[in-house]
N, C-alpha and C. Protein backbone atom coordinates (compact mmCIF):
# COMPACT_ATOMS: atom_id res chain seq x y z
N UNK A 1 -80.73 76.93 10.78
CA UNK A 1 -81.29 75.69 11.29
C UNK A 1 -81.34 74.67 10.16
N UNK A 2 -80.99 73.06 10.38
CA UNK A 2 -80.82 72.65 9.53
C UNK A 2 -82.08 71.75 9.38
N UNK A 3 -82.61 71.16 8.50
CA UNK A 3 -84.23 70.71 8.45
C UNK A 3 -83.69 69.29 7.81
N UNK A 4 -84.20 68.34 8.68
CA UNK A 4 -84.02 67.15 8.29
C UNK A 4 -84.76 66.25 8.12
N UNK A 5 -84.94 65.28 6.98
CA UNK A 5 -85.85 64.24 7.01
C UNK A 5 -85.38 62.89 7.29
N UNK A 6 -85.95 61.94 8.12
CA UNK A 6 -85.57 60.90 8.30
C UNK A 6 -85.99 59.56 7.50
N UNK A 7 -85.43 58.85 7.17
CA UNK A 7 -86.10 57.60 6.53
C UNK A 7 -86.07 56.12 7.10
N UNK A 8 -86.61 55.92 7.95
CA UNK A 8 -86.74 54.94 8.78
C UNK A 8 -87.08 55.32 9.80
N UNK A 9 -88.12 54.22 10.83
CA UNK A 9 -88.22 54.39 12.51
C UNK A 9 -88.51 53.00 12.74
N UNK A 10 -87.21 52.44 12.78
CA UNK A 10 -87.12 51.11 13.40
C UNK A 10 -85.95 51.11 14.28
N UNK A 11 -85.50 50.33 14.46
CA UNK A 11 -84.25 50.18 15.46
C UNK A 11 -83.37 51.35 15.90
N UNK A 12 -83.13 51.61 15.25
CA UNK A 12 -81.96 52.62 14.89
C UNK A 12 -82.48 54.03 14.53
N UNK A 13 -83.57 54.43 13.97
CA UNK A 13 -84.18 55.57 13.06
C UNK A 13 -84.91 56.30 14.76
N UNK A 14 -85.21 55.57 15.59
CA UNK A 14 -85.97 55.95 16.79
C UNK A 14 -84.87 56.94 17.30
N UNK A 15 -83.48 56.60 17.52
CA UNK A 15 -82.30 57.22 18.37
C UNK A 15 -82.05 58.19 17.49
N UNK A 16 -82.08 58.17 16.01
CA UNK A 16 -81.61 59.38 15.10
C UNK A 16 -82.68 60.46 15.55
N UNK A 17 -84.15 59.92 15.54
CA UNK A 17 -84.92 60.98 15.74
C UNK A 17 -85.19 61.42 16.98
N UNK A 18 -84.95 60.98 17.49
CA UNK A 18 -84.37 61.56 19.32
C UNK A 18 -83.33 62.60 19.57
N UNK A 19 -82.31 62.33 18.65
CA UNK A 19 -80.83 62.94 18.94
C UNK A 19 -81.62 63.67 18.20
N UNK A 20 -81.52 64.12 16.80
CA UNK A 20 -81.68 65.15 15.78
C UNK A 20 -82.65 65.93 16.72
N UNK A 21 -84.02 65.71 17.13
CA UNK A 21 -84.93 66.31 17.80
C UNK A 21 -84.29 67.06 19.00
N UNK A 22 -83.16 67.03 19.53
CA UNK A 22 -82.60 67.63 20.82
C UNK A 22 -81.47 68.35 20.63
N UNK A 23 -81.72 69.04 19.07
CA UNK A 23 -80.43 69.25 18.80
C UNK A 23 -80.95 70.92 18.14
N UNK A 24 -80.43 72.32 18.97
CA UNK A 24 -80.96 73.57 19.02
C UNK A 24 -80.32 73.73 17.23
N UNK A 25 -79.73 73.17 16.69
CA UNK A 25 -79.69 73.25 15.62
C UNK A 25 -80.17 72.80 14.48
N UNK A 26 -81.06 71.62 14.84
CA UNK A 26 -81.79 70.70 14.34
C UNK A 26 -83.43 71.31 14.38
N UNK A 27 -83.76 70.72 12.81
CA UNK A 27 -85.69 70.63 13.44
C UNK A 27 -85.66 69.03 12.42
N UNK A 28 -86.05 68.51 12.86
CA UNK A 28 -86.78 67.44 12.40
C UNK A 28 -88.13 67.31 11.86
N UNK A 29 -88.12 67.71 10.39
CA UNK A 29 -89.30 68.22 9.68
C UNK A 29 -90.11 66.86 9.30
N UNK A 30 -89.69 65.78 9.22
CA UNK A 30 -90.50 64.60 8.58
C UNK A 30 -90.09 63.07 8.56
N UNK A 31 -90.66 62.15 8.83
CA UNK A 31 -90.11 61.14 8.84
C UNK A 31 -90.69 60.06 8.45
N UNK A 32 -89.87 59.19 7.61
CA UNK A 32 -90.79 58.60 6.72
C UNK A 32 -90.72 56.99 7.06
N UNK A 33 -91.56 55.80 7.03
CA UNK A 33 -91.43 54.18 7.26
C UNK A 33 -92.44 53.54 6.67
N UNK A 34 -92.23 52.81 5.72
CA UNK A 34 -93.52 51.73 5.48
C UNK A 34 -94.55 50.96 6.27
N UNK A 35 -94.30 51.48 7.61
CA UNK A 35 -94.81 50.76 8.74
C UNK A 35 -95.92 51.51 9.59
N UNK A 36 -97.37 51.64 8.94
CA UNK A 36 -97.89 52.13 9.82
C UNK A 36 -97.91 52.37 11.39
N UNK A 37 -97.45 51.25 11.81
CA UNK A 37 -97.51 50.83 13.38
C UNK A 37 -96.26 51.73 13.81
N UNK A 38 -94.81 52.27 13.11
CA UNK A 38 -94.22 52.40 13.23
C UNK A 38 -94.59 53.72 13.40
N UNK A 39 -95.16 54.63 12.72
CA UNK A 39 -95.15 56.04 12.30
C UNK A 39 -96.38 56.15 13.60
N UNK A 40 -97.48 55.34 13.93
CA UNK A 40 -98.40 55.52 14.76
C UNK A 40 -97.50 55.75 16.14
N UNK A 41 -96.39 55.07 16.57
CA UNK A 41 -95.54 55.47 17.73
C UNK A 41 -94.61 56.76 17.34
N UNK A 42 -94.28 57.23 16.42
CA UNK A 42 -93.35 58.32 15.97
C UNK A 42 -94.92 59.14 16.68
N UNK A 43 -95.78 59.63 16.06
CA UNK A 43 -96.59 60.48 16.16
C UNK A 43 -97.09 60.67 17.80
N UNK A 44 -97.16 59.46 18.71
CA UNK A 44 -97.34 59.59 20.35
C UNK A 44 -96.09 60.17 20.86
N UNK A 45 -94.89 60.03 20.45
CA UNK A 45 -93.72 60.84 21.31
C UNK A 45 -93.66 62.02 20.23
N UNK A 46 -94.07 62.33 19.08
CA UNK A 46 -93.62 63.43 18.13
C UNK A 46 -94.71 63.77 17.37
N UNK A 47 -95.75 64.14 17.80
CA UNK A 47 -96.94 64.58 17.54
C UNK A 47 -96.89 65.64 16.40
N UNK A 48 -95.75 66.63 16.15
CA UNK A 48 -95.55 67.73 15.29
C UNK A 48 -94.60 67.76 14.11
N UNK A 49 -93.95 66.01 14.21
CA UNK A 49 -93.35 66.00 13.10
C UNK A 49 -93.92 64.89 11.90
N UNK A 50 -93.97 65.58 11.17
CA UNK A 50 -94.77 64.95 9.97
C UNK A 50 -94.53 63.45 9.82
N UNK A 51 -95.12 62.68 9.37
CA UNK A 51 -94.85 61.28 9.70
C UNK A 51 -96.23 60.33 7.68
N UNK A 52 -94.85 59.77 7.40
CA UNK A 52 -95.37 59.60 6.14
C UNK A 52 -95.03 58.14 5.54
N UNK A 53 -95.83 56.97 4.62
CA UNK A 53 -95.29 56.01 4.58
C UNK A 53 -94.06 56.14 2.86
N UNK A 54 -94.32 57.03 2.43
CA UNK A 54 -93.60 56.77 1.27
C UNK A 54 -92.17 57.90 1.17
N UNK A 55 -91.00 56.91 1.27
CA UNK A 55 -90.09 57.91 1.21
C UNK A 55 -89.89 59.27 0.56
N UNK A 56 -90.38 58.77 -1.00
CA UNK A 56 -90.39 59.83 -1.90
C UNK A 56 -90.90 61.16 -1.34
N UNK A 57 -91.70 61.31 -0.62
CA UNK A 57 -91.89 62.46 0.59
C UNK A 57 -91.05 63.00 0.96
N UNK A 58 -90.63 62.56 1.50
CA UNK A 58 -89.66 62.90 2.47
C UNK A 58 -88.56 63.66 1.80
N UNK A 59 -87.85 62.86 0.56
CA UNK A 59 -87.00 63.03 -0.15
C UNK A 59 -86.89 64.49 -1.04
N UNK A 60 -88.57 64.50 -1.37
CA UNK A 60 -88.46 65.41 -2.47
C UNK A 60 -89.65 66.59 -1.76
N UNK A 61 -89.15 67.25 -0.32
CA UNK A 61 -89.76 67.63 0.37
C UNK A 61 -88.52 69.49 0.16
N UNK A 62 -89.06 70.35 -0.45
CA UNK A 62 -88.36 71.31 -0.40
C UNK A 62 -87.86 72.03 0.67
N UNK A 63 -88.55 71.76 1.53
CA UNK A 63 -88.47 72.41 3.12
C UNK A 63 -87.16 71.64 3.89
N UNK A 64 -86.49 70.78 3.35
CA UNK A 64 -85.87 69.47 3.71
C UNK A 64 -84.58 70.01 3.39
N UNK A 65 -83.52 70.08 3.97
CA UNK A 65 -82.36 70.47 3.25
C UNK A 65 -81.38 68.87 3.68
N UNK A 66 -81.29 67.80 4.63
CA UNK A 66 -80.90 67.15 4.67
C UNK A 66 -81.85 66.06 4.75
N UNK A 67 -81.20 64.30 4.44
CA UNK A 67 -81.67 63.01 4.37
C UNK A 67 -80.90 62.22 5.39
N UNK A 68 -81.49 61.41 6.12
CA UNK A 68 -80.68 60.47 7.15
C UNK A 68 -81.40 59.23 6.86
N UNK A 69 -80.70 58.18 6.60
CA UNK A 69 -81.36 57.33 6.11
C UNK A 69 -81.36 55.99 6.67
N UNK A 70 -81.88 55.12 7.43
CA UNK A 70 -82.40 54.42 8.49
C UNK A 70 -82.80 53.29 7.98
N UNK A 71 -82.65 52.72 6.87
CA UNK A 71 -83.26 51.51 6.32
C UNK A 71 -82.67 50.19 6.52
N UNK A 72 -82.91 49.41 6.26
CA UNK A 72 -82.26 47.79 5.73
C UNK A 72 -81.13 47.90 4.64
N UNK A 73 -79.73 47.33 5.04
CA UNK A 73 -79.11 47.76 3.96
C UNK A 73 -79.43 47.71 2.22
N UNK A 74 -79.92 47.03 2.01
CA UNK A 74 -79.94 46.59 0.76
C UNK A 74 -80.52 48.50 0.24
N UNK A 75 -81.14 48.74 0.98
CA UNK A 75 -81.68 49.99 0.39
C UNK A 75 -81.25 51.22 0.34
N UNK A 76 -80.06 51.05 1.56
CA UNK A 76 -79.10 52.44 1.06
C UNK A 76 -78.44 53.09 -0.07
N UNK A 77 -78.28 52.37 -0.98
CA UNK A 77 -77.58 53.12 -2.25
C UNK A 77 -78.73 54.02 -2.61
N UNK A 78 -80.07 52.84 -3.19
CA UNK A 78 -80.95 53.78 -3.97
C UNK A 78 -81.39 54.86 -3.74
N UNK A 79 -81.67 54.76 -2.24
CA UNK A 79 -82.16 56.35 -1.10
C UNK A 79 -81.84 57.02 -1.01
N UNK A 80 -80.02 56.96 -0.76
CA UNK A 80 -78.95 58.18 -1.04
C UNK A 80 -78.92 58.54 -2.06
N UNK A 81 -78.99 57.70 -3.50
CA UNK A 81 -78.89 58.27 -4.87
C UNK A 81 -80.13 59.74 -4.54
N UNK A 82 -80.78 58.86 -4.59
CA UNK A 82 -82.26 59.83 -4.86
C UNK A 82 -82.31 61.05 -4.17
N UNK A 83 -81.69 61.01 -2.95
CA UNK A 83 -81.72 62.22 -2.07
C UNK A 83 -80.74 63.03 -2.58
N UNK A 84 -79.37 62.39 -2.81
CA UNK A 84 -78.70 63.41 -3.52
C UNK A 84 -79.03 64.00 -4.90
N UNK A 85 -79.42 63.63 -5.73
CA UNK A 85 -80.32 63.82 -6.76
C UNK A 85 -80.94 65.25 -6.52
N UNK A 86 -82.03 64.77 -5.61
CA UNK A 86 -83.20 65.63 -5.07
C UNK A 86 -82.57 67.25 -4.39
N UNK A 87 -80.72 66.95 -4.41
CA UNK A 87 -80.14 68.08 -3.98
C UNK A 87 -79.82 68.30 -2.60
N UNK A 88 -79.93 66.92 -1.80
CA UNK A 88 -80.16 66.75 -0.37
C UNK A 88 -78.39 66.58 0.15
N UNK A 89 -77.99 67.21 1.65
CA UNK A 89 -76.83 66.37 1.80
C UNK A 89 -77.72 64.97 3.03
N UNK A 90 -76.74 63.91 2.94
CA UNK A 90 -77.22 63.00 3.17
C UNK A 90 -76.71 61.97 4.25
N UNK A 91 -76.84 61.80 5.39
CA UNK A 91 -76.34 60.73 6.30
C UNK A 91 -76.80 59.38 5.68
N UNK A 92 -76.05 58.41 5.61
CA UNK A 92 -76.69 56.78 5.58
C UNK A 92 -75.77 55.67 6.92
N UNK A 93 -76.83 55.37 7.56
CA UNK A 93 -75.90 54.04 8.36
C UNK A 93 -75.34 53.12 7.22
N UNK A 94 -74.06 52.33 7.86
CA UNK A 94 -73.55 51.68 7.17
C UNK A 94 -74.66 50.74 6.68
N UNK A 95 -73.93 49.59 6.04
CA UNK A 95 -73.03 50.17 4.58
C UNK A 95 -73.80 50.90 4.04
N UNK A 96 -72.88 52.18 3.59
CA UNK A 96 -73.40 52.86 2.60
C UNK A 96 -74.03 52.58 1.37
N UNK A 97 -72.97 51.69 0.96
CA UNK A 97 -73.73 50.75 -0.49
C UNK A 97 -73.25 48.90 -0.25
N UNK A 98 -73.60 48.39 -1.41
CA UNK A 98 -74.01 47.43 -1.64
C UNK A 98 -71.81 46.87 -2.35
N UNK A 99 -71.87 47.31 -3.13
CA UNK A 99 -70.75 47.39 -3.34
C UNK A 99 -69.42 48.81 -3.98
N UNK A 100 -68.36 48.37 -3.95
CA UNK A 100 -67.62 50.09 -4.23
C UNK A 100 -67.93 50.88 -5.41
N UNK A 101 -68.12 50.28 -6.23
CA UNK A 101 -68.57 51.33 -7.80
C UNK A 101 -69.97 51.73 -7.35
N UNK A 102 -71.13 51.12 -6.38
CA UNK A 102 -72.18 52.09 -6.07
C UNK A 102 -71.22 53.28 -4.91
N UNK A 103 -70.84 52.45 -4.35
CA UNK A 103 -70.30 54.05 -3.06
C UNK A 103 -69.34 54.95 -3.96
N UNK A 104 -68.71 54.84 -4.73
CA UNK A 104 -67.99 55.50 -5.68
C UNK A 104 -68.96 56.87 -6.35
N UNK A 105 -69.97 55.64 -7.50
CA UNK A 105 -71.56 56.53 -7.27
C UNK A 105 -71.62 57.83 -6.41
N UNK A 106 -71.89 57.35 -5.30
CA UNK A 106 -72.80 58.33 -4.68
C UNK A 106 -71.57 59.06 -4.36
N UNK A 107 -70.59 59.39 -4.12
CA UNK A 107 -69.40 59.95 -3.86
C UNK A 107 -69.49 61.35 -5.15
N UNK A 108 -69.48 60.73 -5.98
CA UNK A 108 -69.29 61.19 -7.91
C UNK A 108 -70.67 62.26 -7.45
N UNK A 109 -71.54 61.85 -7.50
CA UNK A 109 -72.88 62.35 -7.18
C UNK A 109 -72.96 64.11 -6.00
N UNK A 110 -72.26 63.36 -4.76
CA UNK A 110 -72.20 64.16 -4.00
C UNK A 110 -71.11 65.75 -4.23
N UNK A 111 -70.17 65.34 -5.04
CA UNK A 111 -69.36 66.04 -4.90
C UNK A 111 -69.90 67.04 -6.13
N UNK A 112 -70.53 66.36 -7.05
CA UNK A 112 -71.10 67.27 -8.22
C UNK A 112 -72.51 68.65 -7.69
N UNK A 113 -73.22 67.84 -6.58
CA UNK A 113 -74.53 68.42 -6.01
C UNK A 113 -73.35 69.49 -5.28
N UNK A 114 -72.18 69.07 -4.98
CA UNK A 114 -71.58 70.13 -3.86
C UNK A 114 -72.65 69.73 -2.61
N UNK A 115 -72.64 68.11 -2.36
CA UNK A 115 -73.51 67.92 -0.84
C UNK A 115 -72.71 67.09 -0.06
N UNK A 116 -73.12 66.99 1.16
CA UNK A 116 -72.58 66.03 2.16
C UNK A 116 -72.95 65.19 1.74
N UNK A 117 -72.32 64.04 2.17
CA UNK A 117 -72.53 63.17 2.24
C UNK A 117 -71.75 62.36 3.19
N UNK A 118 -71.90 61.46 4.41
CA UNK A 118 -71.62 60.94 5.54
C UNK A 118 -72.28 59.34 5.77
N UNK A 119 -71.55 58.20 6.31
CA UNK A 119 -71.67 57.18 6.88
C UNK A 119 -71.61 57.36 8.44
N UNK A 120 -72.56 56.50 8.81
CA UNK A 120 -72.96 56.60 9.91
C UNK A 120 -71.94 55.42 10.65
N UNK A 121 -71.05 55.95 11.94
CA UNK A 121 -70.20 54.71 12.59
C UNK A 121 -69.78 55.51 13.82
N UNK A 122 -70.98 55.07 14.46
CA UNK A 122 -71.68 55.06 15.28
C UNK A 122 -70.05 55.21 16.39
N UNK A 123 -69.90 54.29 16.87
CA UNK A 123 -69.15 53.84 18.01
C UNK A 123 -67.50 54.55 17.12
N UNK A 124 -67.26 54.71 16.05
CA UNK A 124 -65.73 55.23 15.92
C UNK A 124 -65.35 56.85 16.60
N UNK A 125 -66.54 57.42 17.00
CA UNK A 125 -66.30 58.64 17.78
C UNK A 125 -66.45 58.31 19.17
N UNK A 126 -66.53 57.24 19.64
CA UNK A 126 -66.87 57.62 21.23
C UNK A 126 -65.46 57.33 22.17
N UNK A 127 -65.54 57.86 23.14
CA UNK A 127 -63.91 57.77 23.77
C UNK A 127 -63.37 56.06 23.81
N UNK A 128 -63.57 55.46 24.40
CA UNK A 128 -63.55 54.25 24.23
C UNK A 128 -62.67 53.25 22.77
N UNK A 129 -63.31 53.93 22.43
CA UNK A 129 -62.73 53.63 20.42
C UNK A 129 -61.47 54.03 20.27
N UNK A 130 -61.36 55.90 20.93
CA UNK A 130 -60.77 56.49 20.42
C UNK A 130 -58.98 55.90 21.35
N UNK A 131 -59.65 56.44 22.55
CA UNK A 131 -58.38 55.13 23.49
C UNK A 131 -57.62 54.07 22.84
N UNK A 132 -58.71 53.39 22.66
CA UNK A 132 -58.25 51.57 22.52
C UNK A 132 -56.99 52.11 20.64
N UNK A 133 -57.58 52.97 20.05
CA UNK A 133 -56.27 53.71 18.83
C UNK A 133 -55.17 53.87 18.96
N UNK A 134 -55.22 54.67 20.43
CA UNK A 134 -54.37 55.31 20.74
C UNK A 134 -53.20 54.01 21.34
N UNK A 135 -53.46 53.36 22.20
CA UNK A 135 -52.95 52.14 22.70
C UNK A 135 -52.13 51.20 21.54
N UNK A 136 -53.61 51.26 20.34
CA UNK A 136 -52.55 50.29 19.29
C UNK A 136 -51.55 50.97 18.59
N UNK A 137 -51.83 52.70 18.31
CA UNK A 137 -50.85 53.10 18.10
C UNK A 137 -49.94 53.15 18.28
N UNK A 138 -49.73 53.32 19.67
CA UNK A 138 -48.45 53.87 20.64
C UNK A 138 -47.63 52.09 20.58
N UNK A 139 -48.22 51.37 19.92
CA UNK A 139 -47.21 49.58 20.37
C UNK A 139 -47.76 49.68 21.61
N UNK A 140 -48.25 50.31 22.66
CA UNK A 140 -47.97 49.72 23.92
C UNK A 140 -48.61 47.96 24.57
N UNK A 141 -49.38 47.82 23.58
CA UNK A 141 -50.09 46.33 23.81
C UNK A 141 -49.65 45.37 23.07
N UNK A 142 -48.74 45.73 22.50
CA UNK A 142 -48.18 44.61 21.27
C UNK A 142 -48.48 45.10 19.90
N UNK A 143 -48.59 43.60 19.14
CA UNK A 143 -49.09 44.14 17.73
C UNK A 143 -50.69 43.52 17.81
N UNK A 144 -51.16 43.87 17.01
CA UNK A 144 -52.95 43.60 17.25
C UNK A 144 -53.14 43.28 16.01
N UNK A 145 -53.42 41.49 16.25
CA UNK A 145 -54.11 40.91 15.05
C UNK A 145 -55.37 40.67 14.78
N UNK A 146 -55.91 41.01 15.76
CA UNK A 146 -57.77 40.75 16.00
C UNK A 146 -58.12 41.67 16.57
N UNK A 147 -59.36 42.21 16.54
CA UNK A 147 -60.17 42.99 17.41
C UNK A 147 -61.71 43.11 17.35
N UNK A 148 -62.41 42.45 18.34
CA UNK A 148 -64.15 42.88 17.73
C UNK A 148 -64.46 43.33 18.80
């Protein structure tokens, strides 16, 4: 079973801890937000998972074997550093970093811990995505100079 800590419950950190929580392989041991108000709703739908305002918790939580990290970008490099550090493998929503010699970083980092490490993109696995590839692959729509 894999034991995960989350770092964020805002937008996005709510659906991680939903999915992770429904997952027979998953326990969702802790989750961390600067947001009291935030962690006060984690605790009414998730009463049994630990709920904390300072990441460093979370991070340097031995029981923890993975980090998913849920923040504002600006803060993904440092979080992932630290988690990998801490010996963690580590999910981050995009961007991973700030710029390529930090994602390089944490790359250098990961591969030394011997940890995961993963970007979160969201929509490049879902069928839809995977189709619309296949289409530009095949030429059958032309050539494709735009796409959002």
């Amino acid at each position: 079973m894999l034991r995960v800590g989350i770092i964020g419950y805002g937008y996005w950190g709510i659906n991680l801890v939903r999915n992770f929580s429904q997952l027979d392989s998953c326990a969702v041991c802790g989750v961390s937000d600067p947001r009291e108000e935030r962690l006060k709703l984690l605790k009414k739908i998730y009463p049994n998972i630990n709920a904390v305002t300072d990441s460093n918790t979370i991070i340097n939580d031995p029981a923890i074997d993975a980090i998913v990290i849920a923040t504002p970008a600006f803060s993904h490099f440092k979080l992932a550093k630290q988690a990998l550090l801490a010996g963690k493998s580590v999910l981050v929503e995009k961007p991973m970093s700030s710029t390529v010699a930090e994602a390089e970083e944490l790359i250098g980092i990961a591969e030394t811990k011997n940890k995961i490490l993963m970007v979160d993109h969201t929509y490049l696995y879902t069928g839809a995505v995977d189709r619309m590839k296949t289409m530009i692959d095949s030429g059958d729509i032309g050539k494709v100079k735009y796409f959002d």
